[in-house]
Protein backbone atom coordinates (compact mmCIF):
# COMPACT_ATOMS: atom_id res chain seq x y z
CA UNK A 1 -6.21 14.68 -39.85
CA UNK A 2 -3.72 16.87 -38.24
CA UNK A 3 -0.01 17.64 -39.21
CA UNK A 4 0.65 16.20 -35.65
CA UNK A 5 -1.13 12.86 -36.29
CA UNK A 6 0.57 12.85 -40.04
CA UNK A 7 3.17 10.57 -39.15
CA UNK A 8 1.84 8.49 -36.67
CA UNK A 9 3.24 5.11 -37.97
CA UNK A 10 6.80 6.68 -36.85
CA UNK A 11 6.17 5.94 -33.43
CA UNK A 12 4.80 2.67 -33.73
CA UNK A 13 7.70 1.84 -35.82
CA UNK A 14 10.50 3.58 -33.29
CA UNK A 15 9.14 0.72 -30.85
CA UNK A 16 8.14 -2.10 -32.57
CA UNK A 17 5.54 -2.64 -29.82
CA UNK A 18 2.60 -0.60 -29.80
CA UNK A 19 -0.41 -3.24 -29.07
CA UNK A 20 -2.91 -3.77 -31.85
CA UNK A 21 -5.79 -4.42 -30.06
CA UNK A 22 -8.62 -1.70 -28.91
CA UNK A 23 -8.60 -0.20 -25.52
CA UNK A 24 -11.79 0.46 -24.04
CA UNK A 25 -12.81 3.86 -22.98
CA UNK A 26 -13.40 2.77 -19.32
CA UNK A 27 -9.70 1.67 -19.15
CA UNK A 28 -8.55 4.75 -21.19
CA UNK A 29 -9.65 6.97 -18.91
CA UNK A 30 -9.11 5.25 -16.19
CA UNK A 31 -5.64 5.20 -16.78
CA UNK A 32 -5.43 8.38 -18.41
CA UNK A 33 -7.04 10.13 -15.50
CA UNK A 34 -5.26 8.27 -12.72
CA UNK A 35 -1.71 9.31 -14.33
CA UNK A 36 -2.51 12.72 -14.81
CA UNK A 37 -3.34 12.82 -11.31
CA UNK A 38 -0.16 11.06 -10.26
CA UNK A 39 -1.70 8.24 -8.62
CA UNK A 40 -1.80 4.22 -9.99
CA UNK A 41 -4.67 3.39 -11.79
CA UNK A 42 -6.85 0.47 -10.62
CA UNK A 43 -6.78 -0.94 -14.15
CA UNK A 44 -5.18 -1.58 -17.20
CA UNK A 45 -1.31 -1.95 -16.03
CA UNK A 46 -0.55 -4.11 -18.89
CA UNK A 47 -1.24 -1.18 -21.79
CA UNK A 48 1.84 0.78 -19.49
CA UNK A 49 4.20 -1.82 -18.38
CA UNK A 50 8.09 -0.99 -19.51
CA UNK A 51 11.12 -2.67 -18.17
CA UNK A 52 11.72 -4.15 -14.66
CA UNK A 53 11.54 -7.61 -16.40
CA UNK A 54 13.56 -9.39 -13.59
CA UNK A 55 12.09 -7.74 -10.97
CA UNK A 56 8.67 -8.81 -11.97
CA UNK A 57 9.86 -12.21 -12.43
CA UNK A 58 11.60 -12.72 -9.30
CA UNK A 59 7.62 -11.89 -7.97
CA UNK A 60 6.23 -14.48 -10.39
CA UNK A 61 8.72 -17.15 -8.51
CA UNK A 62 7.24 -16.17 -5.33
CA UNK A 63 3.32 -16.52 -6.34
CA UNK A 64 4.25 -20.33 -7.56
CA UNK A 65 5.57 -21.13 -4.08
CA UNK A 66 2.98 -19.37 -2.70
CA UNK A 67 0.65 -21.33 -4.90
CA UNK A 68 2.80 -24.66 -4.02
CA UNK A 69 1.90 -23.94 -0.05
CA UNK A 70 4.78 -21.65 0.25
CA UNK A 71 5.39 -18.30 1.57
CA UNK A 72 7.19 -15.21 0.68
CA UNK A 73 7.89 -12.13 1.58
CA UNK A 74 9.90 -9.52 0.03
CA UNK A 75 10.59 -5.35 0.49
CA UNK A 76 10.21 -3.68 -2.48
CA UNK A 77 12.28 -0.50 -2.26
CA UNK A 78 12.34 2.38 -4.68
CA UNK A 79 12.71 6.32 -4.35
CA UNK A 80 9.87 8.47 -4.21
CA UNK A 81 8.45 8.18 -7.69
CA UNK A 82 9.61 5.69 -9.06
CA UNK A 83 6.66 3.31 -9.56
CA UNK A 84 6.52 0.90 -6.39
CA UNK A 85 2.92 1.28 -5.95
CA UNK A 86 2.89 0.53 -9.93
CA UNK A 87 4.59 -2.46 -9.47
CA UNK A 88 2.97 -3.70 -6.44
CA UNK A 89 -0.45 -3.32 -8.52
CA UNK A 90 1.28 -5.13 -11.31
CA UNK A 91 2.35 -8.03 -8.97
CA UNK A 92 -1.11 -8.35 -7.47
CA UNK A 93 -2.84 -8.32 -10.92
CA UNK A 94 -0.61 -11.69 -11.96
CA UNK A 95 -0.89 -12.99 -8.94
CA UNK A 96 -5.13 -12.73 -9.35
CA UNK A 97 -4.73 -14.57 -12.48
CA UNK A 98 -2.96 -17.49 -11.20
CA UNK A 99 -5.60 -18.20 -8.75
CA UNK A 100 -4.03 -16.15 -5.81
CA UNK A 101 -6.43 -13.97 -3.61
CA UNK A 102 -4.80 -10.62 -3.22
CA UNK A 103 -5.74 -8.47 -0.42
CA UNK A 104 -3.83 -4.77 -0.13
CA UNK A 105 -3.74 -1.61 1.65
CA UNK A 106 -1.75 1.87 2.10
CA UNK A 107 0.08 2.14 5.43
CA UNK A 108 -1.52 5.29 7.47
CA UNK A 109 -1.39 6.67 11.18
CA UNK A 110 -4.50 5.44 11.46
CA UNK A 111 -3.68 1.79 10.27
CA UNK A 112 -0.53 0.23 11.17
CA UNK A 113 0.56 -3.51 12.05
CA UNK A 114 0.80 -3.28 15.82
CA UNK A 115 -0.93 -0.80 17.93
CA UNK A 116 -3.36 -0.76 20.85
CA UNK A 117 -5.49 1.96 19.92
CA UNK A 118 -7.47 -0.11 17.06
CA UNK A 119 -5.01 0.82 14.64
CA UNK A 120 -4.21 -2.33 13.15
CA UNK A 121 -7.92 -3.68 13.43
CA UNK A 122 -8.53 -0.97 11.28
CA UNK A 123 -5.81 -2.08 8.47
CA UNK A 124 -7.31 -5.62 8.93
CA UNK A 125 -10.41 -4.08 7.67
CA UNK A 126 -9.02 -2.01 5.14
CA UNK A 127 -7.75 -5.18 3.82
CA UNK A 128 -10.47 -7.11 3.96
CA UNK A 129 -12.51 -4.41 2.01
CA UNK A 130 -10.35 -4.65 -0.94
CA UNK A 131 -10.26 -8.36 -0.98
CA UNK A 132 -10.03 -9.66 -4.64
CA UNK A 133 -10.32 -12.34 -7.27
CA UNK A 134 -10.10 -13.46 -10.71
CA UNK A 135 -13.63 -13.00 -10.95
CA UNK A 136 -13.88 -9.79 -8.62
CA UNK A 137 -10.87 -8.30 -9.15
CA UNK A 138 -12.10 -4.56 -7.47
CA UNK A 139 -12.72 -5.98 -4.39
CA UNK A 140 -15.35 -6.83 -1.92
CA UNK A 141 -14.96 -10.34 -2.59
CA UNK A 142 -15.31 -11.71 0.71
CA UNK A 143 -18.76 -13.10 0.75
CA UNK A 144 -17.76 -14.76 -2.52
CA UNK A 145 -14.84 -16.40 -1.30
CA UNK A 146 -17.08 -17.55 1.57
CA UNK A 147 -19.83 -18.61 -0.85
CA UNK A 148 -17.20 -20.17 -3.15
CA UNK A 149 -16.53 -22.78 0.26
CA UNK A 150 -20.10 -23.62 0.80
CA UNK A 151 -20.82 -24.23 -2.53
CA UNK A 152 -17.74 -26.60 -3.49
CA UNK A 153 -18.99 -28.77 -0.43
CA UNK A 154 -22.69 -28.88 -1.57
CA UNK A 155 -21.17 -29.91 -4.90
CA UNK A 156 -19.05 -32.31 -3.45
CA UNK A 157 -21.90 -33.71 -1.05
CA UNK A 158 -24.29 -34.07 -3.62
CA UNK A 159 -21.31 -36.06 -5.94
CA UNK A 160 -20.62 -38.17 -2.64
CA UNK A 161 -24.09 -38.74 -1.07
CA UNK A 162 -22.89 -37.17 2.28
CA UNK A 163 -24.18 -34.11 4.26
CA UNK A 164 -22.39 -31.15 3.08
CA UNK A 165 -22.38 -29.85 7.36
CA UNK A 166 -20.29 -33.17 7.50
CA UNK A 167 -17.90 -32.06 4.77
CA UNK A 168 -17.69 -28.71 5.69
CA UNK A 169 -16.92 -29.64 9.59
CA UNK A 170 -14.29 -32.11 8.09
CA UNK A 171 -12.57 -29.26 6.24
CA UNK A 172 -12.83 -26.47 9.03
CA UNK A 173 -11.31 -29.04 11.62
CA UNK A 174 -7.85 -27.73 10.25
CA UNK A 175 -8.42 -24.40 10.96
CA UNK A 176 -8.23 -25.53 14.38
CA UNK A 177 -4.72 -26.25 14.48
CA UNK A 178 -4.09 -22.47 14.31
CA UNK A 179 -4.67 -19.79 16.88
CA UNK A 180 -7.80 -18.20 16.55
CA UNK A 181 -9.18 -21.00 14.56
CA UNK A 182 -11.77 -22.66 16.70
CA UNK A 183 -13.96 -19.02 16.75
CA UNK A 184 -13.18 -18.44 13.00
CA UNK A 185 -14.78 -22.28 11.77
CA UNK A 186 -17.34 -21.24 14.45
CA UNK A 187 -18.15 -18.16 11.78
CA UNK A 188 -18.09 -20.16 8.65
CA UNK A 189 -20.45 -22.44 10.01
CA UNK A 190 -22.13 -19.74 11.18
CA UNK A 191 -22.46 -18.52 7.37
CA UNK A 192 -23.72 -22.18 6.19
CA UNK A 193 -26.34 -22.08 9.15
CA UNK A 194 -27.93 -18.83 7.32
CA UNK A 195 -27.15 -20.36 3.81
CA UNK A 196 -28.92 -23.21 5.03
CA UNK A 197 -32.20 -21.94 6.38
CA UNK A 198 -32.20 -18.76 4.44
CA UNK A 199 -31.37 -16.31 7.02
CA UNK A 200 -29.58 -13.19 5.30
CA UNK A 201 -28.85 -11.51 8.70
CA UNK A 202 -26.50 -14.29 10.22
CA UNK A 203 -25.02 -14.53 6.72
CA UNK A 204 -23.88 -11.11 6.70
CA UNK A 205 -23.54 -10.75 10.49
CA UNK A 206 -20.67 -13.87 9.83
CA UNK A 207 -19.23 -12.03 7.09
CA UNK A 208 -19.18 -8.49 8.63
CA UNK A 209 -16.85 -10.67 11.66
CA UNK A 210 -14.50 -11.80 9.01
CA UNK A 211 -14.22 -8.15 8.13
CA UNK A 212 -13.19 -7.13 11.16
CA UNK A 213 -16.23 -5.52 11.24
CA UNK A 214 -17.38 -6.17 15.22
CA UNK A 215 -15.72 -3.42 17.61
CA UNK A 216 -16.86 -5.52 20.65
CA UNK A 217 -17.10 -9.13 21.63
CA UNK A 218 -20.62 -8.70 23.16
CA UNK A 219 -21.98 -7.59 19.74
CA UNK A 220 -20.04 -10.87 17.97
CA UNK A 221 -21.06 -13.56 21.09
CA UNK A 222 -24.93 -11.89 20.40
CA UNK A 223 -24.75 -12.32 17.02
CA UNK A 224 -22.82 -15.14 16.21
CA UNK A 225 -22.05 -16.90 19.77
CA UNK A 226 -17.92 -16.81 19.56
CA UNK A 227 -15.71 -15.11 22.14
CA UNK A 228 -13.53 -13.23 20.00
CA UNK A 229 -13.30 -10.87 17.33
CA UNK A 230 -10.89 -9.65 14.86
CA UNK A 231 -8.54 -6.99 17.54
CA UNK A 232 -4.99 -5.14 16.87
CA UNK A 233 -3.89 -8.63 18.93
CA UNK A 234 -4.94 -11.04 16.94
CA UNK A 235 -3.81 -9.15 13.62
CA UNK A 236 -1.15 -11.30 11.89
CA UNK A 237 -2.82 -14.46 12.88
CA UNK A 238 -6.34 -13.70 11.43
CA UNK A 239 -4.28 -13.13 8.15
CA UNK A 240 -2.76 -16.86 8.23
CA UNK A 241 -6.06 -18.21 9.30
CA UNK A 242 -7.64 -16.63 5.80
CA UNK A 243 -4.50 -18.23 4.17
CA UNK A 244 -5.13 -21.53 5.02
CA UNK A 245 -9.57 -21.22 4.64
CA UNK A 246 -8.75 -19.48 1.20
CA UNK A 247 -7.34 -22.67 0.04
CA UNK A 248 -10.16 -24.77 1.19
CA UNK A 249 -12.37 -22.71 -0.83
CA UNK A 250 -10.39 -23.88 -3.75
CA UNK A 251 -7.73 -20.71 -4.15
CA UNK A 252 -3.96 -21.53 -4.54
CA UNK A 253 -3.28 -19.25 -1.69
CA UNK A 254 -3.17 -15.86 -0.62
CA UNK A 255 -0.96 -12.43 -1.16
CA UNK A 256 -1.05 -9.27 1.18
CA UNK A 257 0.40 -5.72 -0.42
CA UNK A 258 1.49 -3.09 1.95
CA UNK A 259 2.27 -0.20 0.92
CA UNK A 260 3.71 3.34 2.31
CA UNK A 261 5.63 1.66 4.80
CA UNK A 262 7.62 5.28 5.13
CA UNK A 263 4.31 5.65 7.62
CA UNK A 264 6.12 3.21 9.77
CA UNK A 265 9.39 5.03 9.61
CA UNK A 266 7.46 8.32 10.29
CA UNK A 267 6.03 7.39 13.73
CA UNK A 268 7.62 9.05 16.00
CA UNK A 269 7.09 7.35 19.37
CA UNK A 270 10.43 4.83 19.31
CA UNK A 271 8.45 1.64 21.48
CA UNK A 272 5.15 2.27 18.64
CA UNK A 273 8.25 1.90 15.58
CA UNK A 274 9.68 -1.51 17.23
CA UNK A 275 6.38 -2.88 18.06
CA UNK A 276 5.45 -2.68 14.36
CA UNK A 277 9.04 -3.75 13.81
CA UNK A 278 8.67 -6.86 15.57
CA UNK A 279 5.16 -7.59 14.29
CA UNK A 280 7.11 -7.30 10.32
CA UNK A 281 9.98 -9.58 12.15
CA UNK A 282 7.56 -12.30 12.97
CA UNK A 283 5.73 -12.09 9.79
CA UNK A 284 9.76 -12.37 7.80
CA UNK A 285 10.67 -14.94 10.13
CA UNK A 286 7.34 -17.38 9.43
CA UNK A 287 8.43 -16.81 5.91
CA UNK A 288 12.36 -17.36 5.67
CA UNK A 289 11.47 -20.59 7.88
CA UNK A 290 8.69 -21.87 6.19
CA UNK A 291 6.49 -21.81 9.28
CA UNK A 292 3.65 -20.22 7.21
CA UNK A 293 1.51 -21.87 4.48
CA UNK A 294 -0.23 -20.59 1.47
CA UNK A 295 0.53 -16.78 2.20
CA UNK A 296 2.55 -13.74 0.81
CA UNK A 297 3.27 -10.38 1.84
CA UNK A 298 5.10 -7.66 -0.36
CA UNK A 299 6.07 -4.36 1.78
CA UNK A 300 6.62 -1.59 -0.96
CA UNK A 301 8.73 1.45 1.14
CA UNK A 302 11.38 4.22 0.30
CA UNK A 303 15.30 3.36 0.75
CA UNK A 304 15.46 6.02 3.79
CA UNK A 305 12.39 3.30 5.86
CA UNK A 306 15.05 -0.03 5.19
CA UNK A 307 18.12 1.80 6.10
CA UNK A 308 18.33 4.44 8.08
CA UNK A 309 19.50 3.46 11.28
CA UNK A 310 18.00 5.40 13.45
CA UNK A 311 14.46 5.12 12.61
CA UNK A 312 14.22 2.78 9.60
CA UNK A 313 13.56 -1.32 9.61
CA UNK A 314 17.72 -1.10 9.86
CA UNK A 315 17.52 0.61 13.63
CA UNK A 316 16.24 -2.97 14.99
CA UNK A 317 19.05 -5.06 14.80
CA UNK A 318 17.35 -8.52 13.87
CA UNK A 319 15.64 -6.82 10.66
CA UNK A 320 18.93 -5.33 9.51
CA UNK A 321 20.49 -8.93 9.84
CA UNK A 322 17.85 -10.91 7.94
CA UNK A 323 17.45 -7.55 5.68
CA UNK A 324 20.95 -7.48 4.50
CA UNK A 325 21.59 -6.97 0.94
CA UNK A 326 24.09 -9.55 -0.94
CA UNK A 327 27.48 -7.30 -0.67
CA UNK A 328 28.44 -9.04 -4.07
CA UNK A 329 25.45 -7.32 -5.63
CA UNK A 330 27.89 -4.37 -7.08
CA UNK A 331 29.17 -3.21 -10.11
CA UNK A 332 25.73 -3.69 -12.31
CA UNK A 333 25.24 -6.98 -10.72
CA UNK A 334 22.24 -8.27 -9.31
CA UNK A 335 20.63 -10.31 -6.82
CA UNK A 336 16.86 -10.92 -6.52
CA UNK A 337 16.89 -14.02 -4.76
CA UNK A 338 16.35 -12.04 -1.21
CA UNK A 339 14.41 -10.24 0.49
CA UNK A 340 15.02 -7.40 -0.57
CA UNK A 341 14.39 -5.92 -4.12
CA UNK A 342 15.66 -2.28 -5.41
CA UNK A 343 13.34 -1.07 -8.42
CA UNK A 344 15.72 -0.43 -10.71
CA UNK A 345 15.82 2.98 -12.84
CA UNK A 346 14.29 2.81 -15.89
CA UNK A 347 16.06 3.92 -18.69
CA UNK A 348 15.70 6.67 -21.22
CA UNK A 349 14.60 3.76 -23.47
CA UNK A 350 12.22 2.57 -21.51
CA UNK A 351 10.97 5.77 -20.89
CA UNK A 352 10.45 6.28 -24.70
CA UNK A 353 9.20 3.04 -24.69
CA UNK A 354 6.32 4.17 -22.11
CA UNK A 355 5.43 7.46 -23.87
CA UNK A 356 4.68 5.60 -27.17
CA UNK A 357 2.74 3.50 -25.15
CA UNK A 358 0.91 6.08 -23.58
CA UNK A 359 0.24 7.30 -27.01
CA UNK A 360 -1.52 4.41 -27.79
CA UNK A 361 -3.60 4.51 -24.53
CA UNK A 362 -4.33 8.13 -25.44
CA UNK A 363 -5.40 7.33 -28.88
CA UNK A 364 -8.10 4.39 -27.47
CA UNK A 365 -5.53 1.90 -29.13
CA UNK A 366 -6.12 3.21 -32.72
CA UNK A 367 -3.51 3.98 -34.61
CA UNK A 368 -5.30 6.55 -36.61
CA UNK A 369 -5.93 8.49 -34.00
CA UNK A 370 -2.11 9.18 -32.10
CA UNK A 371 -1.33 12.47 -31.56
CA UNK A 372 2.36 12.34 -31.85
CA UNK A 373 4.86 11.52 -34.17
CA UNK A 374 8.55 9.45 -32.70
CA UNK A 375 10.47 13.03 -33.06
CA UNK A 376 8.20 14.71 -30.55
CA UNK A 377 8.66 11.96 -27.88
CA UNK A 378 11.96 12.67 -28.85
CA UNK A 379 11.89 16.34 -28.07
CA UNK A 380 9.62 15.98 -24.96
CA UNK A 381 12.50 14.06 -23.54
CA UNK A 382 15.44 16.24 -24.34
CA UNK A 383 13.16 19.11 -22.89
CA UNK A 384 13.07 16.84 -19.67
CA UNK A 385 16.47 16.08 -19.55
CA UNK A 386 17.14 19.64 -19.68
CA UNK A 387 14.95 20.90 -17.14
CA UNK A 388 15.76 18.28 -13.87
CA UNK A 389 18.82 15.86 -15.71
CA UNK A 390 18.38 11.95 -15.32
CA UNK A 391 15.56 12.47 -12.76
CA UNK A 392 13.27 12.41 -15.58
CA UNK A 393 13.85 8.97 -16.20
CA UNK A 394 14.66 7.47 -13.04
CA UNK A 395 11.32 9.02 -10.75
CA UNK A 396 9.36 9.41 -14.23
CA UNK A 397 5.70 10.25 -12.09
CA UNK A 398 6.34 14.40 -13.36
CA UNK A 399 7.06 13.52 -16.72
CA UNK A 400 4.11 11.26 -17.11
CA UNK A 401 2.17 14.12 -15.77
CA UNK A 402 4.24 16.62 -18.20
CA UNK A 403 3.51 13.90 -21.27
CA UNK A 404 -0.38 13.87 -20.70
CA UNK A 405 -0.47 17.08 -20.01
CA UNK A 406 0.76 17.77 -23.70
CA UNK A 407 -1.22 15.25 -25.60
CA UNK A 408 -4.74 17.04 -23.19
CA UNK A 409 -3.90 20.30 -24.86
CA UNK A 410 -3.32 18.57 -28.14
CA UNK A 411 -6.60 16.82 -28.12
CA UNK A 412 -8.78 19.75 -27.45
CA UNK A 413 -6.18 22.57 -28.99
CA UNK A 414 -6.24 20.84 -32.89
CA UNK A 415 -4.70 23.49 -34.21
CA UNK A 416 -1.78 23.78 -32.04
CA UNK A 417 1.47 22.04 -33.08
CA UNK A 418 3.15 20.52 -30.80
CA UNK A 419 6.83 22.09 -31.91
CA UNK A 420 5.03 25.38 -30.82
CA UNK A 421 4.38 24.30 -27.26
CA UNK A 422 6.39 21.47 -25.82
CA UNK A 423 9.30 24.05 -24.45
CA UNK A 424 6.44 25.31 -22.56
CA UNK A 425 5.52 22.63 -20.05
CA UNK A 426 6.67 22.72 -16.77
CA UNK A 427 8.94 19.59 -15.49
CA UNK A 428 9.55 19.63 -11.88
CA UNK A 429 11.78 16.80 -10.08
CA UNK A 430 9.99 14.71 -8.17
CA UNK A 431 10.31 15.49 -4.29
CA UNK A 432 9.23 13.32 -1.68
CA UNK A 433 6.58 14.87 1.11
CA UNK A 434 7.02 12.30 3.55
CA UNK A 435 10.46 13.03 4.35
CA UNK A 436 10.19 16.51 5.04
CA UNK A 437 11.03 18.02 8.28
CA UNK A 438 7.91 18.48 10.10
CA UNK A 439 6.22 21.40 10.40
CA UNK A 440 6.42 23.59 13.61
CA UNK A 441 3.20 24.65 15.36
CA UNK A 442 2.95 28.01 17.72
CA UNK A 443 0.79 27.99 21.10
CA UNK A 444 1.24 30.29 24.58
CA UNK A 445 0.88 29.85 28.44
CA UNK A 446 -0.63 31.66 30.66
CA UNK A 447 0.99 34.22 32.90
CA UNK A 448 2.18 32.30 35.98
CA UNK A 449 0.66 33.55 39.85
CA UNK A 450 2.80 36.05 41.39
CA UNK A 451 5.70 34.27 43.29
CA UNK A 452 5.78 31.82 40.74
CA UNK A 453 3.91 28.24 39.83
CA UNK A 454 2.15 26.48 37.17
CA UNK A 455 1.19 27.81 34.00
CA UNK A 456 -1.71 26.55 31.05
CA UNK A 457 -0.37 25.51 27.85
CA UNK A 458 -2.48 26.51 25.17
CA UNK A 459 -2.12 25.13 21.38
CA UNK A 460 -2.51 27.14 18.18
CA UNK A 461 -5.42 26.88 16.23
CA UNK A 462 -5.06 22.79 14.78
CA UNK A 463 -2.04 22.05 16.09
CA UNK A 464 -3.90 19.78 18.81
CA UNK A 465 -3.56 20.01 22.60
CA UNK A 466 0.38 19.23 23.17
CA UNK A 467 0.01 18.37 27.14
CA UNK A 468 -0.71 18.86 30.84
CA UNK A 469 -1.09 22.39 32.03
CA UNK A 470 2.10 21.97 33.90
CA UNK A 471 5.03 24.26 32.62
CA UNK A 472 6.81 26.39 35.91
CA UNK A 473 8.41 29.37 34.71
CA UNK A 474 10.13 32.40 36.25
CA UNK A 475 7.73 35.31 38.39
CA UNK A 476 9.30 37.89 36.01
CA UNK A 477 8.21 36.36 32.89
CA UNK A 478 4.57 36.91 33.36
CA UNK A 479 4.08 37.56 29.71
CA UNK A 480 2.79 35.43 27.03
CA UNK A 481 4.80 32.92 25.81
CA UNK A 482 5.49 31.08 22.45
CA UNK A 483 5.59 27.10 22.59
CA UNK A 484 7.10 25.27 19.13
CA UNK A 485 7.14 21.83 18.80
CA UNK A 486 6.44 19.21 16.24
CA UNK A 487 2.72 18.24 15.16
CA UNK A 488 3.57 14.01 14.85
CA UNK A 489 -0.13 14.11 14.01
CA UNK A 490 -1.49 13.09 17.41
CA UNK A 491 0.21 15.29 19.76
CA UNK A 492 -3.09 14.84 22.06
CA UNK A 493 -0.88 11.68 23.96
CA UNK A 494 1.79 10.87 25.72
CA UNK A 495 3.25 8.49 22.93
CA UNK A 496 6.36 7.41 24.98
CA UNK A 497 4.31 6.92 28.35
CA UNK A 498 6.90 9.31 30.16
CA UNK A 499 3.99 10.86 31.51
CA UNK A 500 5.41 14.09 30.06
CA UNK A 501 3.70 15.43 26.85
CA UNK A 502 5.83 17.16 24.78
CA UNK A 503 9.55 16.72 26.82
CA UNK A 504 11.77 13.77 26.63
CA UNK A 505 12.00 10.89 24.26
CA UNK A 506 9.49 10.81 21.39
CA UNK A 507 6.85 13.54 22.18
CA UNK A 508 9.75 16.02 20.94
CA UNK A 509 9.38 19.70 21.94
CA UNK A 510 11.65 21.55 20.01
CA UNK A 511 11.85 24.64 21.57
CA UNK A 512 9.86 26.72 24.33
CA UNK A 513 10.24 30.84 23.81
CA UNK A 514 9.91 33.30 26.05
């Protein structure tokens, strides 16, 4: 054994908490991997959790009333770093083991809550794809949440003596009282039909429509005979109608995770930001009223997409109203009962808290095998605090990064001490991407006719075509010319419908060179 690994016991004494039980090398490298690559890993939260006790348990409140035919919703808001995706993985993991269905997503340009270009069909099926349970927790799980339905009403017809196409009409009838619901108990007993006479093809052809899977309604009437499909209309209502079938199928309810909402704040066509707006308005106000049943939804997003008010939830005055924070929430005191909930910071003891831990993740949960003593964790975070001040603790992603970076060269450097090298690693404070300014892009026009007319606009190499070949200029300038303007990632329309691409409200040219 090593000098480092000498005085192991130290750190499970500074804590008092290190778990006794094995880890297993999936999970150990799961996690170990995932962190070192600055991204959540799928499982194992528990070995990692420190702090945010309150928060968590504020959450817990809302899966009993969800499980009680409630409804929540709640904005969890946290700077760049500081473990909101963590936490939203932690919520949905509790939430799995108290019966819940959890359903989640990341936030894209390519997947919002209200668009017209297929956009938020395409989150539905995002969702949908990572549809969970206790007993398929990664996913996938909605033929087995389908399957679970059929086969509690065979049990229940065989227990009863009645025709389980009679019980299962009986409990799809409610469906019907939502919107949507008539083609949706239409696909379920589409599913039983298959089930029934042992055709595979209609099974999965009903279960590929409850993934959104169906980009047409000729392809769904052929294959299933309903009118409708799953569409960027129909979006937030498809969601309540799985609320309510979940809980048929013997779940308590269901819970919907949305994260990098900043995507939202990022868009930069104002009408697309208060559609989406509106869509998260409706979906707050079914909750704060109690209109919904059975249902959850837990937005995780940076302070800057609540409230700036220009572009953030705050710019649309109804949101900022039912958004506002308790103005007696000051002065260390706290208020979790609202919407809203700010992560707070952990603290340096939590953060030593999490190293040790992550000691004991390192180590496969043996003791014998840590790699530390207490007085390097101690040293690793003086080094930290040194190098970018209380950031280290507060946005901690670096200096988990820093952390497993050390115990890496540890493990397969046995002769190094870790004295010798721990000045050595790089901290850097955590910066958030998303909120940079965006980048300009270069492009030219043609030279103009003589005595003046229309030029071509022509975009640099991947910055995407930025508009109609309509840009008059002076007869004397009948050189090239540079265009800048900001890439938004899909400068190819006219987002504001000005029929001008690249002037005037959202399609933001920033400057035109001659």
């Amino acid at each position: 054994m090593t000098d480092n690994a000498t005085t192991a016991a130290d750190t499970t004494k500074a804590t008092g908490a290190a778990a006794a039980e094995r880890i297993r090398p999936r999970d150990r490298d799961t996690l170990i991997n995932g962190l070192r690559a600055g991204v959540v890993p799928r499982i194992g939260q528990q070995h990692i959790q420190v702090g945010r006790v309150n928060e968590l348990n504020a959450l817990l409140a809302d899966i009993t009333r969800i499980g009680d035919d409630g409804s929540a919703a709640r904005f969890i808001i946290g700077e760049y770093g500081s473990g909101k995706t963590f936490f939203l993985n932690l919520v949905r993991s509790v939430a799995l083991q108290r019966k819940l269905v959890t359903v989640h997503a990341d936030l894209s340009p390519d997947r919002r809550l209200h668009a017209t270009g297929g956009q938020a069909r395409s989150l539905y099926s995002e969702l949908m794809r990572s549809m969970s349970t206790r007993a398929k927790p990664d996913g996938g799980a909605v033929g087995s949440v389908v399957e679970r339905f059929v086969t509690s009403a065979l049990t229940e017809g065989n227990q009863n003596g009645t025709a389980p196409e009679s019980i299962m009409r009986a409990r799809l009838a409610q469906l019907s009282e939502l919107t949507g619901g008539y083609d949706f108990a239409e696909v379920i007993a589409k599913y039983w039909q298959g089930h029934d006479t042992g055709n595979e093809q209609l099974k999965s052809d009903a279960v590929r429509w409850l993934r959104g899977e169906f980009a047409t309604r000729t392809d769904a009437r052929a294959a299933l005979g309903v009118r409708t499909i799953v569409d960027d209309a129909n979006f937030y209502d498809q969601l309540k109608l799985l609320a309510k079938f979940v809980r048929l199928a013997g779940f308590d309810g269901l819970l919907v995770c949305l994260d990098e909402m900043v995507n939202l704040y990022k868009l930069a066509n104002s009408q697309a930001r208060k559609s989406n707006y509106e869509q998260i308005l409706r979906i707050l106000n079914d909750a704060l009223q109690g209109y919904a049943e059975g249902i959850g939804f837990i937005f995780g997003g940076t302070p800057d997409f609540l409230t700036d008010s220009r572009r953030g939830l705050y710019s649309y005055a109804a949101l900022q109203s039912r958004l506002a924070e308790n103005t007696f929430a000051t002065a260390g005191r706290v208020d979790l009962s609202g919407p809203v909930i700010r992560l707070s910071a952990l603290t340096p003891e939590d953060l030593f808290i999490l190293l040790t831990k992550l000691v004991h993740v390192h180590a496969g949960g043996d003791p014998a095998n840590y790699l530390l003593p207490s007085e390097a964790l101690q040293a690793f975070m003086a080094h930290c605090s040194n190098r970018i001040g209380d950031a280290y603790f507060r946005t901690p992603r670096n200096t988990i990064r820093g952390f497993l970076d050390l115990l890496a060269i540890l493990e397969q450097n046995p002769e190094q001490q870790w004295d010798q090298i721990i000045d050595a690693i790089p901290i850097g404070e955590e910066t958030n991407p998303d909120l940079e300014p965006l980048p300009a892009t270069e492009g030219t026009v043609s030279a103009p006719p003589e005595g003046g007319g229309s030029v071509t606009l022509t975009a640099a190499p991947g910055a995407g075509v930025v508009g109609p070949p309509s840009w008059a200029v002076d007869p004397a300038d009948n050189g090239s010319v540079t265009v800048e303007h900001k890439n938004n990632g899909d400068d190819s329309r006219d987002d504001d419908g000005d029929g001008d691409y690249g002037r005037g409200g959202d399609d933001e040219l920033t400057s035109f060179k001659l």
